[in-house]
N, C-alpha and C. Protein backbone atom coordinates (compact mmCIF):
# COMPACT_ATOMS: atom_id res chain seq x y z
N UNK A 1 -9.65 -69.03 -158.21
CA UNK A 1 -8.68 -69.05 -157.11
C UNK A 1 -7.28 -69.23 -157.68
N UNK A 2 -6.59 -68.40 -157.54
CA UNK A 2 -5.06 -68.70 -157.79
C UNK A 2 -3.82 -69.32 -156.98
N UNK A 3 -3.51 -69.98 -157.49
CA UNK A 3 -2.49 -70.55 -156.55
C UNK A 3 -0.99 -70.35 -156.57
N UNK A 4 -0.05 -70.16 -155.80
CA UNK A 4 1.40 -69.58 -155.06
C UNK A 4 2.23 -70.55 -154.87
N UNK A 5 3.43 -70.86 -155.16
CA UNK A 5 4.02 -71.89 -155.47
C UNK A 5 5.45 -71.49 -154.05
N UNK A 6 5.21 -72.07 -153.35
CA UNK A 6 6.29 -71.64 -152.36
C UNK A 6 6.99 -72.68 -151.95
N UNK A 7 8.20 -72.17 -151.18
CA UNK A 7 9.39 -72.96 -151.27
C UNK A 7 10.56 -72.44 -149.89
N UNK A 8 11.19 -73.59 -149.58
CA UNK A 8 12.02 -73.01 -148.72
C UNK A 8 13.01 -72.75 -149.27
N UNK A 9 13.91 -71.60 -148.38
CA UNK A 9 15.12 -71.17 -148.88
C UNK A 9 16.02 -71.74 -149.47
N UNK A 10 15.99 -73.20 -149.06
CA UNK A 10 17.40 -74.16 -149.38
C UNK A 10 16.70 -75.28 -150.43
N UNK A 11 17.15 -75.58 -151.28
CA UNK A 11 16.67 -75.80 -152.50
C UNK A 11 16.49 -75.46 -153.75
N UNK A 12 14.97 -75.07 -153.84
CA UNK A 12 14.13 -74.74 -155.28
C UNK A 12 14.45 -73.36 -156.13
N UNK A 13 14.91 -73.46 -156.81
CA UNK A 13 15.29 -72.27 -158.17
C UNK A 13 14.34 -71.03 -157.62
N UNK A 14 14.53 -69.81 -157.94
CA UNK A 14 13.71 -69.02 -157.90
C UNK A 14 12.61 -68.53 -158.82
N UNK A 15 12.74 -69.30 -159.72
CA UNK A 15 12.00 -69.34 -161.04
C UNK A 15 12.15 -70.52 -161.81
N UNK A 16 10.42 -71.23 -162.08
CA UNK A 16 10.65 -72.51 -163.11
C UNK A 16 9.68 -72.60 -164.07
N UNK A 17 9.41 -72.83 -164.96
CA UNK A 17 8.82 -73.47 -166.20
C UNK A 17 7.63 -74.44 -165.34
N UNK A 18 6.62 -73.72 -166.02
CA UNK A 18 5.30 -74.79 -165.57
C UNK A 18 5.42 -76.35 -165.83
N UNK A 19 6.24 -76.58 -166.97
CA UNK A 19 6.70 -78.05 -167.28
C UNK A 19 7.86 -78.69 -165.97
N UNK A 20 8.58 -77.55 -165.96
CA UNK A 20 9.52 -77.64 -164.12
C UNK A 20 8.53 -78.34 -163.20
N UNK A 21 8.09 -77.36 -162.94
CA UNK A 21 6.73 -77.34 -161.87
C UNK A 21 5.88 -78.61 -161.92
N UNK A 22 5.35 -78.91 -163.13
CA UNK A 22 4.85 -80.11 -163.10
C UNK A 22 5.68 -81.71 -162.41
N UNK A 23 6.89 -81.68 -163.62
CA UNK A 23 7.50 -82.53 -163.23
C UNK A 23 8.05 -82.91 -161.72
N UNK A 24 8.45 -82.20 -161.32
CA UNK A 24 8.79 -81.75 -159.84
C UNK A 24 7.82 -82.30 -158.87
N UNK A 25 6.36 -81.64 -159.24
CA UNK A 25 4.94 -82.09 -158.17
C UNK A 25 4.36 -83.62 -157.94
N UNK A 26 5.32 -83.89 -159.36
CA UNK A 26 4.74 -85.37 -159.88
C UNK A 26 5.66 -86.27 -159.37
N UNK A 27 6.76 -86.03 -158.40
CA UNK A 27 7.83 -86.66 -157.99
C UNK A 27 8.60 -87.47 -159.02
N UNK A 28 8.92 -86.96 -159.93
CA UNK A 28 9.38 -87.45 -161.41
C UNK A 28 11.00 -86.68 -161.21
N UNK A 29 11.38 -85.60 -160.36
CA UNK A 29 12.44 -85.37 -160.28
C UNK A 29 12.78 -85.23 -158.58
N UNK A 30 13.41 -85.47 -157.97
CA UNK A 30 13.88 -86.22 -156.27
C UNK A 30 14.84 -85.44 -155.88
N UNK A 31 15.39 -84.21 -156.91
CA UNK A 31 16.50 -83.48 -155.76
C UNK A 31 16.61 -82.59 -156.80
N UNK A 32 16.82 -81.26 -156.06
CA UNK A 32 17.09 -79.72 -156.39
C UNK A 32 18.50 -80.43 -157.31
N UNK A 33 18.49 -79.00 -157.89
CA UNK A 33 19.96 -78.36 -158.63
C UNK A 33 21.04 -78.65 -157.71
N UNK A 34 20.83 -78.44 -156.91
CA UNK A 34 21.94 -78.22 -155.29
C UNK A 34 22.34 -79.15 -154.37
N UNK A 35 21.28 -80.68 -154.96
CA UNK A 35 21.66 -81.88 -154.28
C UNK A 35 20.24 -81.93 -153.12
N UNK A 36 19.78 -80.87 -153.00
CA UNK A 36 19.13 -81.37 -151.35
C UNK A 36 17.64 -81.58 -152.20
N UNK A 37 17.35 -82.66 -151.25
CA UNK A 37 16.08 -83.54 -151.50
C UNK A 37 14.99 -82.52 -151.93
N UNK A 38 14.06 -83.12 -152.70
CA UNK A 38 13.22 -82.26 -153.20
C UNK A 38 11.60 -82.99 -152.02
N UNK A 39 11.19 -81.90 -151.30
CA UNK A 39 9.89 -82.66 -150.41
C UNK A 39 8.60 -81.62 -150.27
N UNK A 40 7.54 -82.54 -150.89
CA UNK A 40 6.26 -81.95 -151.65
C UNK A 40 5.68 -82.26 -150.20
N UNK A 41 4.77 -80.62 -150.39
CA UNK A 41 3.81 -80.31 -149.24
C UNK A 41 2.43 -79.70 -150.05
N UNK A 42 1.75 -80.55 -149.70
CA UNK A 42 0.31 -80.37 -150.49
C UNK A 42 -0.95 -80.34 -149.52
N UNK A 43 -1.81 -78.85 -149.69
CA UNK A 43 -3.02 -79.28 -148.97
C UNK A 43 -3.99 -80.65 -149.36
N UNK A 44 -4.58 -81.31 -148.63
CA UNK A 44 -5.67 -82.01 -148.26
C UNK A 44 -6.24 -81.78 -149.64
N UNK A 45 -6.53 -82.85 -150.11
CA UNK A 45 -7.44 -83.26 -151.30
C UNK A 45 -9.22 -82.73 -150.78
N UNK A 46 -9.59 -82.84 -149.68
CA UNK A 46 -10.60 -81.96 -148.91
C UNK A 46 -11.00 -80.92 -148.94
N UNK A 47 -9.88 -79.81 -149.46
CA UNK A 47 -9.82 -78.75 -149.16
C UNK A 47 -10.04 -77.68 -150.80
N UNK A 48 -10.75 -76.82 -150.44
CA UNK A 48 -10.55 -76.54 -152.07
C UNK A 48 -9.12 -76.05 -152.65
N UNK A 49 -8.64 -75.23 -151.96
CA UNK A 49 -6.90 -75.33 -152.34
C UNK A 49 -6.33 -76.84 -153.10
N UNK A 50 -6.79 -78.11 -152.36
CA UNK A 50 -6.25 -78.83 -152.89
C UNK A 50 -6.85 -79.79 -154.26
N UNK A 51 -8.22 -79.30 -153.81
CA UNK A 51 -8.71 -79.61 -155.17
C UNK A 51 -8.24 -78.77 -156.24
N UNK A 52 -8.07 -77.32 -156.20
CA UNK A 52 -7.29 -76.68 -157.26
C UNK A 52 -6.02 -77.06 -157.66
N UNK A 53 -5.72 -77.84 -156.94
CA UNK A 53 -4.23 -77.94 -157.23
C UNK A 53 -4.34 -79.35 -157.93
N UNK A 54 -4.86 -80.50 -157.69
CA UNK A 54 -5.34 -81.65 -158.27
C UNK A 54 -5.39 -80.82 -159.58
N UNK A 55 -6.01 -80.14 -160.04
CA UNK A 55 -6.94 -80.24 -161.66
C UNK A 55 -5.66 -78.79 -162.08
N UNK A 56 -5.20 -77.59 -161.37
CA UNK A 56 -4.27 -76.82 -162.09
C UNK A 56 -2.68 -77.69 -162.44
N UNK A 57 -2.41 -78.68 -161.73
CA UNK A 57 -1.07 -78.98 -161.52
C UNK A 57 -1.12 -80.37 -161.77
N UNK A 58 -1.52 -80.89 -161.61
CA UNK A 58 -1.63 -82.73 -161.94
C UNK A 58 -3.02 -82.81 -162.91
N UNK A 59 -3.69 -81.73 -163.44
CA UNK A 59 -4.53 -82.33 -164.15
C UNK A 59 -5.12 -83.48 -164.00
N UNK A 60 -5.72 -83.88 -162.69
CA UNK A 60 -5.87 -84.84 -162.34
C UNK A 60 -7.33 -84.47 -160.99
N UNK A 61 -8.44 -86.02 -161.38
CA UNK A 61 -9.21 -85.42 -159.63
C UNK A 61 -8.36 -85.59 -158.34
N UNK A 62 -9.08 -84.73 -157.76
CA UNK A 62 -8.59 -85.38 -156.16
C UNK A 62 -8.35 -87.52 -156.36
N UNK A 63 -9.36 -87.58 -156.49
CA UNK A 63 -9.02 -88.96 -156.34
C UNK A 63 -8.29 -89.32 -156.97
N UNK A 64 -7.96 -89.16 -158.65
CA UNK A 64 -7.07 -89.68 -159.37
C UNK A 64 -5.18 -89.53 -158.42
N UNK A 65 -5.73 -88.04 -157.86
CA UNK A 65 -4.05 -87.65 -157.20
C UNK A 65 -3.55 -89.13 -156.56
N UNK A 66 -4.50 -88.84 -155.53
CA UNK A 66 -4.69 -89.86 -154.23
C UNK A 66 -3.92 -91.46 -155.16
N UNK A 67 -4.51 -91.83 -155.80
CA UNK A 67 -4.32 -92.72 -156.79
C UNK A 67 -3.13 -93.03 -156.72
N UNK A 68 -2.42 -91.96 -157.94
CA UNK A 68 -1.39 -91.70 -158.74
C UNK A 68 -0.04 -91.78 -157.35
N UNK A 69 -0.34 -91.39 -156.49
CA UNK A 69 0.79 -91.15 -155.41
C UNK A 69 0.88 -92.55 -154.50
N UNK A 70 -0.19 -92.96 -154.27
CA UNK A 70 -0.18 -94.18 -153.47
C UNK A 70 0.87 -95.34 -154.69
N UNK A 71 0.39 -95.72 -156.05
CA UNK A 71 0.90 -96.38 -157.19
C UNK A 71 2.69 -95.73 -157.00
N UNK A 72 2.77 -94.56 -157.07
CA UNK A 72 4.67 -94.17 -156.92
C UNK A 72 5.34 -94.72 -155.88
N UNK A 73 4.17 -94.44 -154.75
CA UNK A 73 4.81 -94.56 -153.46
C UNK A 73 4.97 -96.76 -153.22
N UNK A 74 4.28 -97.23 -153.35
CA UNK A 74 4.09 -98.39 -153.66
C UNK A 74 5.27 -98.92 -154.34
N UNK A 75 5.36 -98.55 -155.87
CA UNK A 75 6.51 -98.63 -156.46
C UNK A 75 7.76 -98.08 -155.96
N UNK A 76 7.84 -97.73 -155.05
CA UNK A 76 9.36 -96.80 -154.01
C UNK A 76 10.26 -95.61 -155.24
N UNK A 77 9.46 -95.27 -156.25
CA UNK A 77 9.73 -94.59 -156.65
C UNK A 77 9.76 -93.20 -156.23
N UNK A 78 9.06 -92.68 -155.62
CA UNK A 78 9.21 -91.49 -155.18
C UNK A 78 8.24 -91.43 -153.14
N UNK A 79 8.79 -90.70 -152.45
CA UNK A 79 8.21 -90.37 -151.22
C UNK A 79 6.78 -89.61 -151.46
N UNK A 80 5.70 -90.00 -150.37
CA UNK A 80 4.50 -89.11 -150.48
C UNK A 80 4.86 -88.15 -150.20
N UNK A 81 3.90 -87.04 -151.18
CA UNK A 81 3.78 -85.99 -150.84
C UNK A 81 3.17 -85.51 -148.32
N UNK A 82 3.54 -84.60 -148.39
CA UNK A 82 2.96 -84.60 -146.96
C UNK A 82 1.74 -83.52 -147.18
N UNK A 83 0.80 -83.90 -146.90
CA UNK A 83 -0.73 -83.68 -146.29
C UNK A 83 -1.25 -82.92 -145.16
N UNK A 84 -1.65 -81.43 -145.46
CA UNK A 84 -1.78 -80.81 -144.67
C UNK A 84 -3.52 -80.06 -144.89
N UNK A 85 -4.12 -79.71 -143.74
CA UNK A 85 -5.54 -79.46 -143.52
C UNK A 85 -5.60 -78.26 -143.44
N UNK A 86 -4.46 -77.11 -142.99
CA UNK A 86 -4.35 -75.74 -143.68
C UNK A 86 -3.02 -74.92 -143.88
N UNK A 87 -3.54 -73.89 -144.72
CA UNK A 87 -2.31 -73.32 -145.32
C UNK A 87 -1.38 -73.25 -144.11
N UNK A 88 -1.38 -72.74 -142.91
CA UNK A 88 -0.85 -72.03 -141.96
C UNK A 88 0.24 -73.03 -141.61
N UNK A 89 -0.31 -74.30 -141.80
CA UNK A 89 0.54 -75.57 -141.13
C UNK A 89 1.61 -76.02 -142.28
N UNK A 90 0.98 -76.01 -143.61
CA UNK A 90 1.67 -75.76 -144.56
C UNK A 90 2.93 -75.52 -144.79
N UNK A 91 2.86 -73.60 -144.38
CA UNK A 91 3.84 -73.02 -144.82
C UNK A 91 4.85 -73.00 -143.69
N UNK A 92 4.34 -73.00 -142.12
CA UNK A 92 5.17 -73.43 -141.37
C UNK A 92 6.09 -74.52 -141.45
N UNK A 93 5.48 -76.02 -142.29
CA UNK A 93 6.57 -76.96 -142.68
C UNK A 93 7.40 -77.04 -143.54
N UNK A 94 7.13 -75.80 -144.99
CA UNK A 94 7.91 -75.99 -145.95
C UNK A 94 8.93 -74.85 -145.43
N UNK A 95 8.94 -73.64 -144.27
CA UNK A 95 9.49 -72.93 -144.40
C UNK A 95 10.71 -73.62 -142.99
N UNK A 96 10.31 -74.52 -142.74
CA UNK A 96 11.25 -75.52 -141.52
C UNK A 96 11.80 -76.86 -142.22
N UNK A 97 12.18 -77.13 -143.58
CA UNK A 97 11.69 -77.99 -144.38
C UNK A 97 12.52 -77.94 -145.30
N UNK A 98 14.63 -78.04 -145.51
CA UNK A 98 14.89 -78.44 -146.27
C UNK A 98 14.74 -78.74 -147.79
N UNK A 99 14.75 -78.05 -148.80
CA UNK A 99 14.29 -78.80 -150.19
C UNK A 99 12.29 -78.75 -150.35
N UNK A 100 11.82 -78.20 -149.46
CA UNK A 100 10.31 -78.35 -149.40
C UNK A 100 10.20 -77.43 -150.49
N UNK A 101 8.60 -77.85 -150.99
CA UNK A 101 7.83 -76.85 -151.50
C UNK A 101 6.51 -77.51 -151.99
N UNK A 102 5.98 -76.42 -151.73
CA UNK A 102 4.12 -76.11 -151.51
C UNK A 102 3.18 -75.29 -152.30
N UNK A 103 2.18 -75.66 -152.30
CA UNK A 103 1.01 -75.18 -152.95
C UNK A 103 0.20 -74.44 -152.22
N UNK A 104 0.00 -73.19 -152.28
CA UNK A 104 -1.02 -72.30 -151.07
C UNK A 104 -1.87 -71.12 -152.37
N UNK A 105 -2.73 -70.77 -151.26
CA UNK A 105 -3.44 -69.41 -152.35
C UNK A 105 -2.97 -68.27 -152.04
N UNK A 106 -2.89 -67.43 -150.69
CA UNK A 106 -2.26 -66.65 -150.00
C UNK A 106 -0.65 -66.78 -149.24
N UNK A 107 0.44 -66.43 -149.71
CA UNK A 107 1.44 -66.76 -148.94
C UNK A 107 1.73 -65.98 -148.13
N UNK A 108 2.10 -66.45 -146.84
CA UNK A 108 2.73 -65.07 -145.77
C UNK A 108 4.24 -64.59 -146.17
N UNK A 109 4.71 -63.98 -145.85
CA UNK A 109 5.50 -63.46 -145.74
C UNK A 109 7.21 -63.98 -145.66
N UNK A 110 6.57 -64.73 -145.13
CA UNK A 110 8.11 -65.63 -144.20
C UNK A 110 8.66 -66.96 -145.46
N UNK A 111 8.01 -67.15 -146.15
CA UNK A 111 8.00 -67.78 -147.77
C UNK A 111 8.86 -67.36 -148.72
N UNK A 112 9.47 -68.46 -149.28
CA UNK A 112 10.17 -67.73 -150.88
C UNK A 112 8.85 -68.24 -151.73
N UNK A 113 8.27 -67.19 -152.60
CA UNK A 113 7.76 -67.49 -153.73
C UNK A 113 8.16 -67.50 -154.65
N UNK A 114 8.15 -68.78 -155.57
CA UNK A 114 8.52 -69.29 -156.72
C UNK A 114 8.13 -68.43 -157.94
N UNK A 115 8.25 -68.04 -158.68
CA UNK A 115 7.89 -67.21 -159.84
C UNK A 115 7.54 -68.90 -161.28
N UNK A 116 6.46 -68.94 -161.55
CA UNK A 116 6.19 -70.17 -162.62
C UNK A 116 6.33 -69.17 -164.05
N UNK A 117 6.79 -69.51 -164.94
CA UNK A 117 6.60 -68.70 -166.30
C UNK A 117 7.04 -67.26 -165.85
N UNK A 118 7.41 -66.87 -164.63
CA UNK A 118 7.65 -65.09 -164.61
C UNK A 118 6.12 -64.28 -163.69
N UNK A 119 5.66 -65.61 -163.58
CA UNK A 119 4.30 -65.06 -162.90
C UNK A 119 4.19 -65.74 -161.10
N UNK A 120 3.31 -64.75 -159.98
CA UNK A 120 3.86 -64.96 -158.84
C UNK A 120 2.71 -66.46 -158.83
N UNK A 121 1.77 -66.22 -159.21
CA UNK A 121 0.43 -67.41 -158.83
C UNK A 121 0.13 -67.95 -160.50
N UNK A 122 -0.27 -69.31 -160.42
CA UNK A 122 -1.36 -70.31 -161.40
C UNK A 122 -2.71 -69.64 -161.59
């Protein structure tokens, strides 16, 4: 399953470095190039989308994610990611959504897709 790195208009580069990408997912960096907040939209650890994304992008299980984000968020270091049960709801929030960006397998249309390394999907 491959995964699509999408983003709303206002914000995120049009192209980043999987090391970008990482850092970014990991709430290790808190605001675009451009100043506006950087806000992670991630399917459901439930879902296999989001299990792919656990082990392609955080190298990490579902649970470890779950983990790792509650420990940031705790520490007020970074905001949770927001939690969604399908793509559709997803991309409707990152594309209404300031600085958003998301993890999907299929993107519609109405999406900026991120290019990682020069490539459209993980």
């Amino acid at each position: 399953m491959s995964l699509t790195i999408i983003a709303n208009n206002k914000g995120a580069p049009p192209e980043m470095k999987l090391a970008q990408l990482k850092s970014t997912m990991k709430g290790e960096k808190l605001r675009w190039p451009d100043g506006t907040k950087v806000v992670i939209a991630l399917l459901k650890s439930t879902t296999l989308i989001g299990t792919n994304t656990s082990k392609k992008i955080y190298n990490m299980s579902s649970n470890e994610l779950n983990k790792y984000w509650l420990a940031l968020v705790f520490q007020g270091k970074a905001d949770a990611p927001n939690f969604f049960t399908s793509e559709s709801d997803l991309e409707e929030f990152v594309s209404q959504t300031a600085g958003a960006i998301g993890v999907v397998n299929h993107p519609s249309a109405s999406n900026k897709v991120i290019l990682i390394d020069g490539q459209k999907s993980l």
